[in-house]
N, C-alpha and C. Protein backbone atom coordinates (compact mmCIF):
# COMPACT_ATOMS: atom_id res chain seq x y z
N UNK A 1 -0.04 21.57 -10.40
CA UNK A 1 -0.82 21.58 -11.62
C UNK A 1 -1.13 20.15 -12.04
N UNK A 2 -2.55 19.38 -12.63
CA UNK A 2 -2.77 19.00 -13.24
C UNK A 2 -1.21 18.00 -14.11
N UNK A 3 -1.63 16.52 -13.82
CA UNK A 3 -0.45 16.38 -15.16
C UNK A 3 -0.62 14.86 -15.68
N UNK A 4 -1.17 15.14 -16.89
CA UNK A 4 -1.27 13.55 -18.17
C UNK A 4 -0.09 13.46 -18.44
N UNK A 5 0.05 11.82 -17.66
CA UNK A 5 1.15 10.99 -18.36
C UNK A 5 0.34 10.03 -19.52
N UNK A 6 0.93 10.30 -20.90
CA UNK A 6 0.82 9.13 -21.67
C UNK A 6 1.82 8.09 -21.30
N UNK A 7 1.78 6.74 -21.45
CA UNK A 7 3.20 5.83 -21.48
C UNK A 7 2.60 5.15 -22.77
N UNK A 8 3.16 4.58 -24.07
CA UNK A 8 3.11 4.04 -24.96
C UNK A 8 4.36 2.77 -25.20
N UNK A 9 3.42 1.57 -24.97
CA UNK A 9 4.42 0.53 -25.41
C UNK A 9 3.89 -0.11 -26.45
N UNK A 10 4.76 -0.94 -26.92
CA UNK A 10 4.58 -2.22 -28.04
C UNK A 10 5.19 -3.43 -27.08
N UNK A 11 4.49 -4.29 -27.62
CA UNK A 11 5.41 -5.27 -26.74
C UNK A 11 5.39 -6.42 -27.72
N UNK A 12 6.51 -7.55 -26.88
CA UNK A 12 6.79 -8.79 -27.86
C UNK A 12 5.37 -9.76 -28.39
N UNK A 13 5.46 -10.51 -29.01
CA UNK A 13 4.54 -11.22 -29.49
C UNK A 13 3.88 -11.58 -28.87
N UNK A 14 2.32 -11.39 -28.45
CA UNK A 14 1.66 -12.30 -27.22
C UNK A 14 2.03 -11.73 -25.90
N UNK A 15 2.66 -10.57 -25.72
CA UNK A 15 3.05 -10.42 -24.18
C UNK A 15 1.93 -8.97 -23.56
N UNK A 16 0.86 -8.43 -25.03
CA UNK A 16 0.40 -7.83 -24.32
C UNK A 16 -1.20 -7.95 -23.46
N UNK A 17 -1.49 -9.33 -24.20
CA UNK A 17 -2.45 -10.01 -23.27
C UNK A 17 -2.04 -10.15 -22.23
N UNK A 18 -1.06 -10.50 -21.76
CA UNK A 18 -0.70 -11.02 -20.86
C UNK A 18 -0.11 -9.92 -19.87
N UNK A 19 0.13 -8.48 -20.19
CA UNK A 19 0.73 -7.45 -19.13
C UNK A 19 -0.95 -7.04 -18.96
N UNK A 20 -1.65 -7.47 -19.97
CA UNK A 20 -2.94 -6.54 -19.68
C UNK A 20 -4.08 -7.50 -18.71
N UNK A 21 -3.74 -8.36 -18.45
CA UNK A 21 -4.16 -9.46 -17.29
C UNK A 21 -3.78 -9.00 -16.45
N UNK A 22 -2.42 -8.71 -16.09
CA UNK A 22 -1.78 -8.28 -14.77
C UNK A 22 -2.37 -6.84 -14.68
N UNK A 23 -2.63 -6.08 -15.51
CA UNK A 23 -2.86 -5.01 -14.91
C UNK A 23 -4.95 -4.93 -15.03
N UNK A 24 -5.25 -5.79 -15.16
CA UNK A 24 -6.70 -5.84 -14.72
C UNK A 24 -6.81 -6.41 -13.33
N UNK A 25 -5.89 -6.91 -12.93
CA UNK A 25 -5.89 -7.62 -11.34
C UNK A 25 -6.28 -6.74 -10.64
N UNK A 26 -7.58 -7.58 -9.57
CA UNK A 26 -8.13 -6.70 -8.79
C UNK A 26 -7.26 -5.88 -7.70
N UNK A 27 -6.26 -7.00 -7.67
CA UNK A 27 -5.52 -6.73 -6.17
C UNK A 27 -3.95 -5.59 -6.60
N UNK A 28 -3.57 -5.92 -7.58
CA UNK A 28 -1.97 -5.32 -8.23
C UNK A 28 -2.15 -4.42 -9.43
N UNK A 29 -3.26 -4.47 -9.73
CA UNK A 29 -3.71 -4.20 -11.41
C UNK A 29 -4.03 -2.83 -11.61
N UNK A 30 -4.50 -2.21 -12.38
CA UNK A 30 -4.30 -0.59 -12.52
C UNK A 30 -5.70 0.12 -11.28
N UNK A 31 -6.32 -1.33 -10.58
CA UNK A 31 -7.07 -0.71 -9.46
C UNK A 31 -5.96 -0.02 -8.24
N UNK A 32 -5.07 -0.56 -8.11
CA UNK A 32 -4.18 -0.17 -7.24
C UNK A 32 -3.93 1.45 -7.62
N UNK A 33 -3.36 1.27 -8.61
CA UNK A 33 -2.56 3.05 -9.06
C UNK A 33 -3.95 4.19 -8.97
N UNK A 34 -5.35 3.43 -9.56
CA UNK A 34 -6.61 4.17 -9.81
C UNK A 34 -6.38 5.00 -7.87
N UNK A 35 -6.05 4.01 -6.89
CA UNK A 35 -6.58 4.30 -5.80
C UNK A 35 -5.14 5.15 -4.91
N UNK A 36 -4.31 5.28 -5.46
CA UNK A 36 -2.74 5.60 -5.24
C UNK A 36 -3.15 7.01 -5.12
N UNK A 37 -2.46 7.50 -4.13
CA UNK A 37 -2.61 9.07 -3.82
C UNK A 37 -2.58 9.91 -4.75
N UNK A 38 -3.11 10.77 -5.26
CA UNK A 38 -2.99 11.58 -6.10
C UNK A 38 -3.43 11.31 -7.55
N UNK A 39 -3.61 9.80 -7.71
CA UNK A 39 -4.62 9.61 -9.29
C UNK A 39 -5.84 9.90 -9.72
N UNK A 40 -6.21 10.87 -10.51
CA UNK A 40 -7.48 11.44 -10.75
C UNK A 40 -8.10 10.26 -11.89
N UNK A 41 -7.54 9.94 -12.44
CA UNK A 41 -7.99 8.97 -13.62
C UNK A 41 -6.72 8.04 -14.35
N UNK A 42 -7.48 7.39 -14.54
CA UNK A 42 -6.39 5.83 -15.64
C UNK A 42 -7.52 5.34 -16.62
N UNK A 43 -6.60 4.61 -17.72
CA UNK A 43 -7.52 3.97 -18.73
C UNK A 43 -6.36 3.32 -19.43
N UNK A 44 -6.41 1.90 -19.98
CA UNK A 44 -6.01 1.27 -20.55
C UNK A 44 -6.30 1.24 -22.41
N UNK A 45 -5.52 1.66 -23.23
CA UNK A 45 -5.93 1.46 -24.56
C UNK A 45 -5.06 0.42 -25.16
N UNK A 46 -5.64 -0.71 -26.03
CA UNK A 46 -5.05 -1.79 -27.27
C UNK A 46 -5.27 -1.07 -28.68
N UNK A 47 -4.48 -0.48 -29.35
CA UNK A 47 -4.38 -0.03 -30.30
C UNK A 47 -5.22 -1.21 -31.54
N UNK A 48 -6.40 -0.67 -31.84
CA UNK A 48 -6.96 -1.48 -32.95
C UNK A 48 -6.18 -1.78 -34.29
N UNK A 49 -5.03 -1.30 -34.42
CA UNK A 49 -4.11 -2.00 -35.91
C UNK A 49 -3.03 -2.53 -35.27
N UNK A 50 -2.66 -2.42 -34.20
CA UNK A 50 -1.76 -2.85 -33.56
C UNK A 50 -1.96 -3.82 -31.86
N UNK A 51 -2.43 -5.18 -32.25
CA UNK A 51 -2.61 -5.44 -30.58
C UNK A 51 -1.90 -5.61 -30.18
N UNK A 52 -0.35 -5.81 -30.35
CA UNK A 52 0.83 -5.71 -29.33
C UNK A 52 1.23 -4.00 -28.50
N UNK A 53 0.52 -3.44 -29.07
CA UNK A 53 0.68 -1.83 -28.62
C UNK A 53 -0.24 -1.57 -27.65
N UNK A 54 0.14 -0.88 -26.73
CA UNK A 54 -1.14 -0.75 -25.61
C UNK A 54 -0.30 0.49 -25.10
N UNK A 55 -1.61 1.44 -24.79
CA UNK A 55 -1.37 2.77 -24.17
C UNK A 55 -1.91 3.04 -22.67
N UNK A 56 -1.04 3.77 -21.42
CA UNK A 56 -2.05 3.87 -20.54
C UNK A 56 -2.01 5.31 -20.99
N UNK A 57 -2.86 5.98 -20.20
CA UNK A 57 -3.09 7.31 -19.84
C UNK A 57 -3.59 7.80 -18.33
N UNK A 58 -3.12 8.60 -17.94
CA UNK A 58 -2.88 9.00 -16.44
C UNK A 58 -3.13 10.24 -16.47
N UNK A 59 -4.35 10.52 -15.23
CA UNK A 59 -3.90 11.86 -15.30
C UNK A 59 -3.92 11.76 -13.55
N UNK A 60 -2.92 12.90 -12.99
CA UNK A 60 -2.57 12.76 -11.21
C UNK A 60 -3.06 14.90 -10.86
N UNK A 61 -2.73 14.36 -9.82
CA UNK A 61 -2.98 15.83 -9.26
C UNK A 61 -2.30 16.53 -9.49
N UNK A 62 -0.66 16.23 -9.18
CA UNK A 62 0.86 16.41 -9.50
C UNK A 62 1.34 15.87 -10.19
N UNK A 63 2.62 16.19 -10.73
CA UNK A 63 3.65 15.16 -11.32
C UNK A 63 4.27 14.22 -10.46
N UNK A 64 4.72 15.32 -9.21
CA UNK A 64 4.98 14.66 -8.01
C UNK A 64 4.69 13.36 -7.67
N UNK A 65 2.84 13.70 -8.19
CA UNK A 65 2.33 12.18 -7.36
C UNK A 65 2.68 11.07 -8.24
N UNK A 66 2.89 11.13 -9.51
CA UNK A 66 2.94 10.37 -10.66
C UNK A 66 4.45 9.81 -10.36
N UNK A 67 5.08 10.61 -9.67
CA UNK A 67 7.14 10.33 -9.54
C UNK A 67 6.78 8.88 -8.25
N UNK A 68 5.72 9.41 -7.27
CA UNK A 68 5.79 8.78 -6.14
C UNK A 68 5.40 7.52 -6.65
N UNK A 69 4.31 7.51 -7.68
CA UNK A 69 3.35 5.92 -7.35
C UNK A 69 4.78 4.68 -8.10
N UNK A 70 5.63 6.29 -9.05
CA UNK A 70 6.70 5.07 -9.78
C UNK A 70 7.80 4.52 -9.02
N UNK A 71 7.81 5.30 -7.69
CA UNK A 71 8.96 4.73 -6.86
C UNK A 71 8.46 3.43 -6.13
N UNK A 72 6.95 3.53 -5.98
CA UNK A 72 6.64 2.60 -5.45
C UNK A 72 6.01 1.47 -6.61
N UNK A 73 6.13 1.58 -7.56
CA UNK A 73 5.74 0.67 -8.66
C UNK A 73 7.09 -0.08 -8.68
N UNK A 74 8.21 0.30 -8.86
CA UNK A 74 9.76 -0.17 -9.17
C UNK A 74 10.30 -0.70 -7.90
N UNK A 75 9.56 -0.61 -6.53
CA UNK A 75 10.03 -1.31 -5.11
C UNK A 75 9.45 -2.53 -5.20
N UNK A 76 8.72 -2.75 -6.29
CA UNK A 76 8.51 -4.12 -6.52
C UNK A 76 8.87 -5.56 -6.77
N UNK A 77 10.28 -4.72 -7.14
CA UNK A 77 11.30 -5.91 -7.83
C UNK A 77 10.84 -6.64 -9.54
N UNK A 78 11.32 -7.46 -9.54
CA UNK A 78 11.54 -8.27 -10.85
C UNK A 78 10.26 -9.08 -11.18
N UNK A 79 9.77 -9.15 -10.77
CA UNK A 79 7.98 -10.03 -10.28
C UNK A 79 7.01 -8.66 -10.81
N UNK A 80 7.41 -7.59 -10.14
CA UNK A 80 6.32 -6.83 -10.56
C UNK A 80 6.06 -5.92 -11.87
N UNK A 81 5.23 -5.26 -11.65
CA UNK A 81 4.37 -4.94 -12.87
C UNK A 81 5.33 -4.09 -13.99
N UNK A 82 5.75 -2.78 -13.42
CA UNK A 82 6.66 -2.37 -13.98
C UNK A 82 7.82 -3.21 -14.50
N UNK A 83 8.55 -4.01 -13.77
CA UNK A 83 9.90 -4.87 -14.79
C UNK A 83 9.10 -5.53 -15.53
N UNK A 84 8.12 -6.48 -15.26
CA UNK A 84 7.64 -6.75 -16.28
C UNK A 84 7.40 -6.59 -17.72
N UNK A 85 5.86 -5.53 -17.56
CA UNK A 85 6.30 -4.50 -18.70
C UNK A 85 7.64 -4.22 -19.89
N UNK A 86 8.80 -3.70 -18.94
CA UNK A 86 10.33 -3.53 -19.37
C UNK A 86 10.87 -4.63 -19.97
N UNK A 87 10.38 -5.72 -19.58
CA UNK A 87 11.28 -6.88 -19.70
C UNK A 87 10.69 -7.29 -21.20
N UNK A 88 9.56 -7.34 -21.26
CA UNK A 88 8.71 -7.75 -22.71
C UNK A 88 8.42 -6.85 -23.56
N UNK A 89 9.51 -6.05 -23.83
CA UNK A 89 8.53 -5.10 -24.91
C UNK A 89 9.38 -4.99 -26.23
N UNK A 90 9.00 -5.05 -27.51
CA UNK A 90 9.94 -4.91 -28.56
C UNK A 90 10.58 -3.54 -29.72
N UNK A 91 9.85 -2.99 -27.93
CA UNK A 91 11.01 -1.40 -28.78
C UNK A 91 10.92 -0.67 -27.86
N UNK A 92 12.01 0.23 -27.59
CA UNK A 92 12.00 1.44 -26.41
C UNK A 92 10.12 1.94 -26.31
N UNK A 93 9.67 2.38 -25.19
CA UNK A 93 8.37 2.59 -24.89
C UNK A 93 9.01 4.04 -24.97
N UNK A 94 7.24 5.22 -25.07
CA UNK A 94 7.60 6.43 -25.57
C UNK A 94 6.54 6.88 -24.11
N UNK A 95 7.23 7.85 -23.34
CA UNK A 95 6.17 8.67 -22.63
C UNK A 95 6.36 10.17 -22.51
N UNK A 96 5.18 10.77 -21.85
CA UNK A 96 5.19 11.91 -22.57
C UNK A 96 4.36 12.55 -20.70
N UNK A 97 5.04 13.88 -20.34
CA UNK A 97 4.27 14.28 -19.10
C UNK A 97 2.98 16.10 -19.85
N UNK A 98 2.58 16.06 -19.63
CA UNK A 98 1.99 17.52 -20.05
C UNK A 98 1.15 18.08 -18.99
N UNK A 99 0.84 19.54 -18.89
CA UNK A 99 0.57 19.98 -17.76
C UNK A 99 -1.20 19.68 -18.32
N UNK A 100 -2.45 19.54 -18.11
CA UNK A 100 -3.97 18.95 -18.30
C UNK A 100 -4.10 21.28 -18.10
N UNK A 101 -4.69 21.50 -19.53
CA UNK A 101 -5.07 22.96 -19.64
C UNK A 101 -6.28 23.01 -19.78
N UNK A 102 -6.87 21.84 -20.35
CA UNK A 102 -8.59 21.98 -20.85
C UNK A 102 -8.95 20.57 -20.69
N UNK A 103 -10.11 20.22 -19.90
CA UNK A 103 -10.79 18.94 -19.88
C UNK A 103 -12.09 19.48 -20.25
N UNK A 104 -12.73 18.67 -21.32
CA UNK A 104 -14.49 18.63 -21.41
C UNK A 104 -14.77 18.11 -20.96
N UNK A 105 -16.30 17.47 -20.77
CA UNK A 105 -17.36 17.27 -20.46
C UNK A 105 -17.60 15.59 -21.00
């Protein structure tokens, strides 16, 4: 089935320009995950009252595929995108999996 991951972070002062650079990279950046087996769609949101807050949204074929791209997001080590992320943020991040029942147009 169908499955939207929200992930919702805040991050420290100034650190979300800067995760959102890394993840515009042509080569590491959310083109990678866009092209990762099983991703139907991605999109990056900066919360307009909040620019330290930034949301992705995901939607995959599976959950499955969404488990896989994170095993291979976290084989990255300490350099990459994911610790990153983890390392700069100034409050537990909130995510959320749901099964996709209705898409419009």
């Amino acid at each position: 089935m169908t499955c939207r991951v929200i992930a919702d972070f805040t991050f420290k002062e100034g650190w979300c320009e800067k995760i959102r650079a890394m993840l515009e990279d042509e080569k590491n950046g959310l083109n990678l995950t866009a092209n990762f087996e099983g991703c139907i769609d991605i999109d990056m949101a900066i919360d307009m009252d909040n620019p330290n807050r930034m949301i992705l949204t995901e939607t995959w074929e599976e959950r499955e595929h969404h488990s896989k791209y994170m095993e291979f997001r976290q084989s990255e080590g300490p350099e990459g995108v994911v610790a990153q992320i983890l390392d700069n943020l100034s409050q537990e991040p909130a995510f959320s999996w749901s099964e996709v029942v209705y898409k419009g147009q």
